[in-house]
C-alpha atoms as a PDB file:
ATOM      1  CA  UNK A   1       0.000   0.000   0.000  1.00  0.00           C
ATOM      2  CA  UNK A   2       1.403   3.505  -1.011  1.00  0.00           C
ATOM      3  CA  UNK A   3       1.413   6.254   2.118  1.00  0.00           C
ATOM      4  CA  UNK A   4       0.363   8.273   3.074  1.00  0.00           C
ATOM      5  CA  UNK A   5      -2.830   5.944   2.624  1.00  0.00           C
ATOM      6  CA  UNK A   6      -6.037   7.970   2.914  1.00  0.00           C
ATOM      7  CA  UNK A   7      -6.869   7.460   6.184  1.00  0.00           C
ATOM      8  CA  UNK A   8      -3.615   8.989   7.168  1.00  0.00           C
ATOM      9  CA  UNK A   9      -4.128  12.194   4.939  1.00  0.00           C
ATOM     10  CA  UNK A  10      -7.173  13.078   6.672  1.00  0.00           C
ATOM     11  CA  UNK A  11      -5.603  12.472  10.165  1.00  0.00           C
ATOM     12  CA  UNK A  12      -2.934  14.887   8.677  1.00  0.00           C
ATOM     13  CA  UNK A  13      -6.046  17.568   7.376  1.00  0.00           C
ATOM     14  CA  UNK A  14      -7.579  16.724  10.834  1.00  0.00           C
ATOM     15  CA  UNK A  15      -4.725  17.712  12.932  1.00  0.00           C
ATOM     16  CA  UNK A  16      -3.954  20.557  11.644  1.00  0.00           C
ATOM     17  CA  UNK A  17      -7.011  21.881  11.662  1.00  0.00           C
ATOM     18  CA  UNK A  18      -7.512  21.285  14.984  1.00  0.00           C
ATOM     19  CA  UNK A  19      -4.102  22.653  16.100  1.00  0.00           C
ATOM     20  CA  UNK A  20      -2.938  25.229  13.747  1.00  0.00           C
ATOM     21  CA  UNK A  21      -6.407  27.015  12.335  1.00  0.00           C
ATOM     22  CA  UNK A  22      -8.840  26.368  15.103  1.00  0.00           C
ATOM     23  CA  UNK A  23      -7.155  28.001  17.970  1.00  0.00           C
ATOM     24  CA  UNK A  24      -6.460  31.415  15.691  1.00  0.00           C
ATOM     25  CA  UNK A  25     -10.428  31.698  15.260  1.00  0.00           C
ATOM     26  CA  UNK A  26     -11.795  34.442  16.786  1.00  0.00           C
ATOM     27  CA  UNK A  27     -15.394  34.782  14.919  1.00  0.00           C
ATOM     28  CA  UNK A  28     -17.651  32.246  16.306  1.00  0.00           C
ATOM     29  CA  UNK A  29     -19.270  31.503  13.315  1.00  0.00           C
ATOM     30  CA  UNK A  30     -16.203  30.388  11.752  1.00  0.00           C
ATOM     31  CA  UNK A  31     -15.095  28.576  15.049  1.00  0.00           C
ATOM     32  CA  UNK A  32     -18.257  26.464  14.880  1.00  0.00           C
ATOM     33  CA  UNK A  33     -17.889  25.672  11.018  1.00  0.00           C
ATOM     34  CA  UNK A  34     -14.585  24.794  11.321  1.00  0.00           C
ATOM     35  CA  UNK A  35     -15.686  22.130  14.467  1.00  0.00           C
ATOM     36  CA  UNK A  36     -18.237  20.731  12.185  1.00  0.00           C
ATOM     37  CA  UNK A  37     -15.811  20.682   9.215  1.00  0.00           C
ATOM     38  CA  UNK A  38     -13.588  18.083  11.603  1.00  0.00           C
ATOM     39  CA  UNK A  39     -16.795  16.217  13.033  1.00  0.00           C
ATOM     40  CA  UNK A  40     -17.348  15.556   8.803  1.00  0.00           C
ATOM     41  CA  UNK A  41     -13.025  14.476   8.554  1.00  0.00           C
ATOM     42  CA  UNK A  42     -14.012  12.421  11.660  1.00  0.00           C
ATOM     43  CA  UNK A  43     -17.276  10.467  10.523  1.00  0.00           C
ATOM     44  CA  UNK A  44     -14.805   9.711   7.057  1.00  0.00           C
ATOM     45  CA  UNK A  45     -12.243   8.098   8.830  1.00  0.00           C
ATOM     46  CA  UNK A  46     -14.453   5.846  10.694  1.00  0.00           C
ATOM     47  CA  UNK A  47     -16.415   4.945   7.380  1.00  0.00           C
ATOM     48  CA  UNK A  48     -12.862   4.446   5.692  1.00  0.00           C
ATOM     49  CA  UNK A  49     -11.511   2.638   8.377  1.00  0.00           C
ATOM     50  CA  UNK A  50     -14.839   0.445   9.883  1.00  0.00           C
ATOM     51  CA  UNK A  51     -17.383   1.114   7.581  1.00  0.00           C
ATOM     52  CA  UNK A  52     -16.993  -2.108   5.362  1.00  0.00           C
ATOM     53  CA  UNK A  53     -16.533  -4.374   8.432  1.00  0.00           C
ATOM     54  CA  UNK A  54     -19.796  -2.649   9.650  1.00  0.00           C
ATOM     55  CA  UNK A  55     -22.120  -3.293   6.796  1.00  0.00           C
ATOM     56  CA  UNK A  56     -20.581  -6.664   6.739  1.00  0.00           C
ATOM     57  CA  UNK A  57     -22.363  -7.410   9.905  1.00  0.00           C
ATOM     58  CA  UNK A  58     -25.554  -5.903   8.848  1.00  0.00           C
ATOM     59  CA  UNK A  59     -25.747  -7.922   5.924  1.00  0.00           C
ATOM     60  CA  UNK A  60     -24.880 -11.173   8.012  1.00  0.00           C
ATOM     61  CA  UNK A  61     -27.275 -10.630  10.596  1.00  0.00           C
ATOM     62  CA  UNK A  62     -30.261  -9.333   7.695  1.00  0.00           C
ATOM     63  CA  UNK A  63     -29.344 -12.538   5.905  1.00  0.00           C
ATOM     64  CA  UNK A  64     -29.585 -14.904   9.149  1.00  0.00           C
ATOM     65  CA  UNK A  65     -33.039 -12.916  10.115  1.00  0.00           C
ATOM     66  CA  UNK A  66     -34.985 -12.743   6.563  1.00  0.00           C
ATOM     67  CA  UNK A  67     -33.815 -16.446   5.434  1.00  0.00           C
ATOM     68  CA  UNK A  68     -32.734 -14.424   2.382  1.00  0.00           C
ATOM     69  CA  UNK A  69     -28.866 -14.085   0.509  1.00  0.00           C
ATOM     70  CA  UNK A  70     -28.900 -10.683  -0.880  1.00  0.00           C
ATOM     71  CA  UNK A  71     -27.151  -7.165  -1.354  1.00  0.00           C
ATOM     72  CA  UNK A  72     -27.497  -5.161   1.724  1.00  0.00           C
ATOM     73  CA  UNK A  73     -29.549  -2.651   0.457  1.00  0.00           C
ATOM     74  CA  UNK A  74     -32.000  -4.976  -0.740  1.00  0.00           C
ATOM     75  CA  UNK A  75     -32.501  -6.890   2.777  1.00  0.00           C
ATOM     76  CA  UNK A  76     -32.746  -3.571   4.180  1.00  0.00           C
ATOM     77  CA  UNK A  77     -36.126  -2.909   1.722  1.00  0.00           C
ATOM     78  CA  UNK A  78     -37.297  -6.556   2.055  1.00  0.00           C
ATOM     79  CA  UNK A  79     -36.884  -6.120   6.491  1.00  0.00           C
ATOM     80  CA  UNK A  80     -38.751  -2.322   5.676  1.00  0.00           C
ATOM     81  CA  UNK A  81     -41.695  -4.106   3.630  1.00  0.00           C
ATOM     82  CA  UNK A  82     -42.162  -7.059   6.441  1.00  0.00           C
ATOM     83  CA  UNK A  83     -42.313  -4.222   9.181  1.00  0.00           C
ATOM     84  CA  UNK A  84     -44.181  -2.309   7.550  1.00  0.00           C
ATOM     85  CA  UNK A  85     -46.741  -5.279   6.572  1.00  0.00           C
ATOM     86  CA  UNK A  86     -46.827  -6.047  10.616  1.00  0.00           C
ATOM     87  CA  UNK A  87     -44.873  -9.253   9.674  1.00  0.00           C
ATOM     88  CA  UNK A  88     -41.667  -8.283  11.130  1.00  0.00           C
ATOM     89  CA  UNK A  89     -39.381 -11.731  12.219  1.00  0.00           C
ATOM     90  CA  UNK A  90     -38.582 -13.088  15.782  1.00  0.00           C
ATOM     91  CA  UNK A  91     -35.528 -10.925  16.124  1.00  0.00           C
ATOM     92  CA  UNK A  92     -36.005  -7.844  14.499  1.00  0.00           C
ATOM     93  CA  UNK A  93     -35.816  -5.435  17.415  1.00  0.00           C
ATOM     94  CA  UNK A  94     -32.421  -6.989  18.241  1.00  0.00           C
ATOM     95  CA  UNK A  95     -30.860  -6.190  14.801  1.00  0.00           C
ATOM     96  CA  UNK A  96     -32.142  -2.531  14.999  1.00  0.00           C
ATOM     97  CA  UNK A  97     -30.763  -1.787  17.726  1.00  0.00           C
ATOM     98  CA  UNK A  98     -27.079  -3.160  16.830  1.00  0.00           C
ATOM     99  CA  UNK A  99     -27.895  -1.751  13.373  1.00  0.00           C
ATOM    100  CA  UNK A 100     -28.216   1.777  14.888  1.00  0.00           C
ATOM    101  CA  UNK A 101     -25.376   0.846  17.100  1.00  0.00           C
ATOM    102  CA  UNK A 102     -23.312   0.218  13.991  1.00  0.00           C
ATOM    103  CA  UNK A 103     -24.272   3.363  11.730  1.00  0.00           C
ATOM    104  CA  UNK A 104     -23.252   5.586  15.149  1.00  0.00           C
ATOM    105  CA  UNK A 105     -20.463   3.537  15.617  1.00  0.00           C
ATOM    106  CA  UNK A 106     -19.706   5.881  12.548  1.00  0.00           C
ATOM    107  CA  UNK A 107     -21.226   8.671  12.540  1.00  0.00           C
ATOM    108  CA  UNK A 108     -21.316   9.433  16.173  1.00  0.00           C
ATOM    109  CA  UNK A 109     -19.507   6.804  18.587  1.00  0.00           C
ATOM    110  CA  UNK A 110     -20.283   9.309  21.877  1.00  0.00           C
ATOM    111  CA  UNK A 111     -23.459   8.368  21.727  1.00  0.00           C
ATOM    112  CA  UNK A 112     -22.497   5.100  22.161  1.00  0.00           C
ATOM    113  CA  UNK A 113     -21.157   6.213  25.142  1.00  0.00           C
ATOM    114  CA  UNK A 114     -24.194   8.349  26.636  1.00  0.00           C
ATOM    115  CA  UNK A 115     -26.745   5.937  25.558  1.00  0.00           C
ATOM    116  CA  UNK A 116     -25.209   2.366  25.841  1.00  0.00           C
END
C-alpha cells in the first residue's frame, strides 16, 4: 500500500485543523464551522476505516433474520416491507438496535457512550 494511505491524509487535514487554524479563530461563526468541518473528517475516517466491516455485519445478521442471501440494500427494503406489513421476524428489534449501534459507531460513537 502507497502512504500516506487515505486514512492517514485526513488524520494529517484533521490535525492541523484542529491545532494550527482552530485556535487562531476568533469569529464564532467560523469557530463552529470549522468544528463541524472536523466532526465531517471524523465520521470519514471511521467509514474508511470500519465502515466495510460494519455493513458486513448488517448484511450477516439481515441474511440470518430474513432467510434471504442478498445485497445489503436490498434486505434492508425486504426487512422495511415485512415491518411495515406487521410481519416483522422473531428478532427484528435486536438487529435494529445493533444496526443503529453500527451506523453511530460511525457517525457518532459518543453516543455510544451516553446511551449504551
Amino acid at each position: 500500500m502507497d502512504r500516506p494511505t487515505l486514512d492517514e491524509l485526513l488524520e494529517a487535514v484533521s490535525e492541523f485543523v484542529e491545532r494550527e487554524i482552530l485556535p487562531t479563530l476568533q469569529d464564532p461563526r467560523l469557530r463552529f464551522q470549522t468544528l463541524v468541518a472536523l466532526n465531517a473528517l471524523g465520521i470519514a475516517r471511521r467509514e474508511l476505516t470500519l465502515g466495510e466491516a460494519l455493513k458486513g455485519e448488517d448484511r450477516q445478521a439481515l441474511v440470518s433474520l430474513l432467510g434471504v442471501e442478498a445485497p445489503l440494500e436490498e434486505l434492508l427494503r425486504l426487512l422495511a416491507e415485512r415491518i411495515r406489513r406487521g410481519e416483522a421476524p422473531p428478532g427484528t428489534e435486536a438487529f435494529l438496535k445493533a444496526h443503529v449501534a453500527r451506523k453511530l459507531t460511525v457517525a457518532n460513537p459518543k453516543y455510544l457512550e451516553r446511551y449504551p
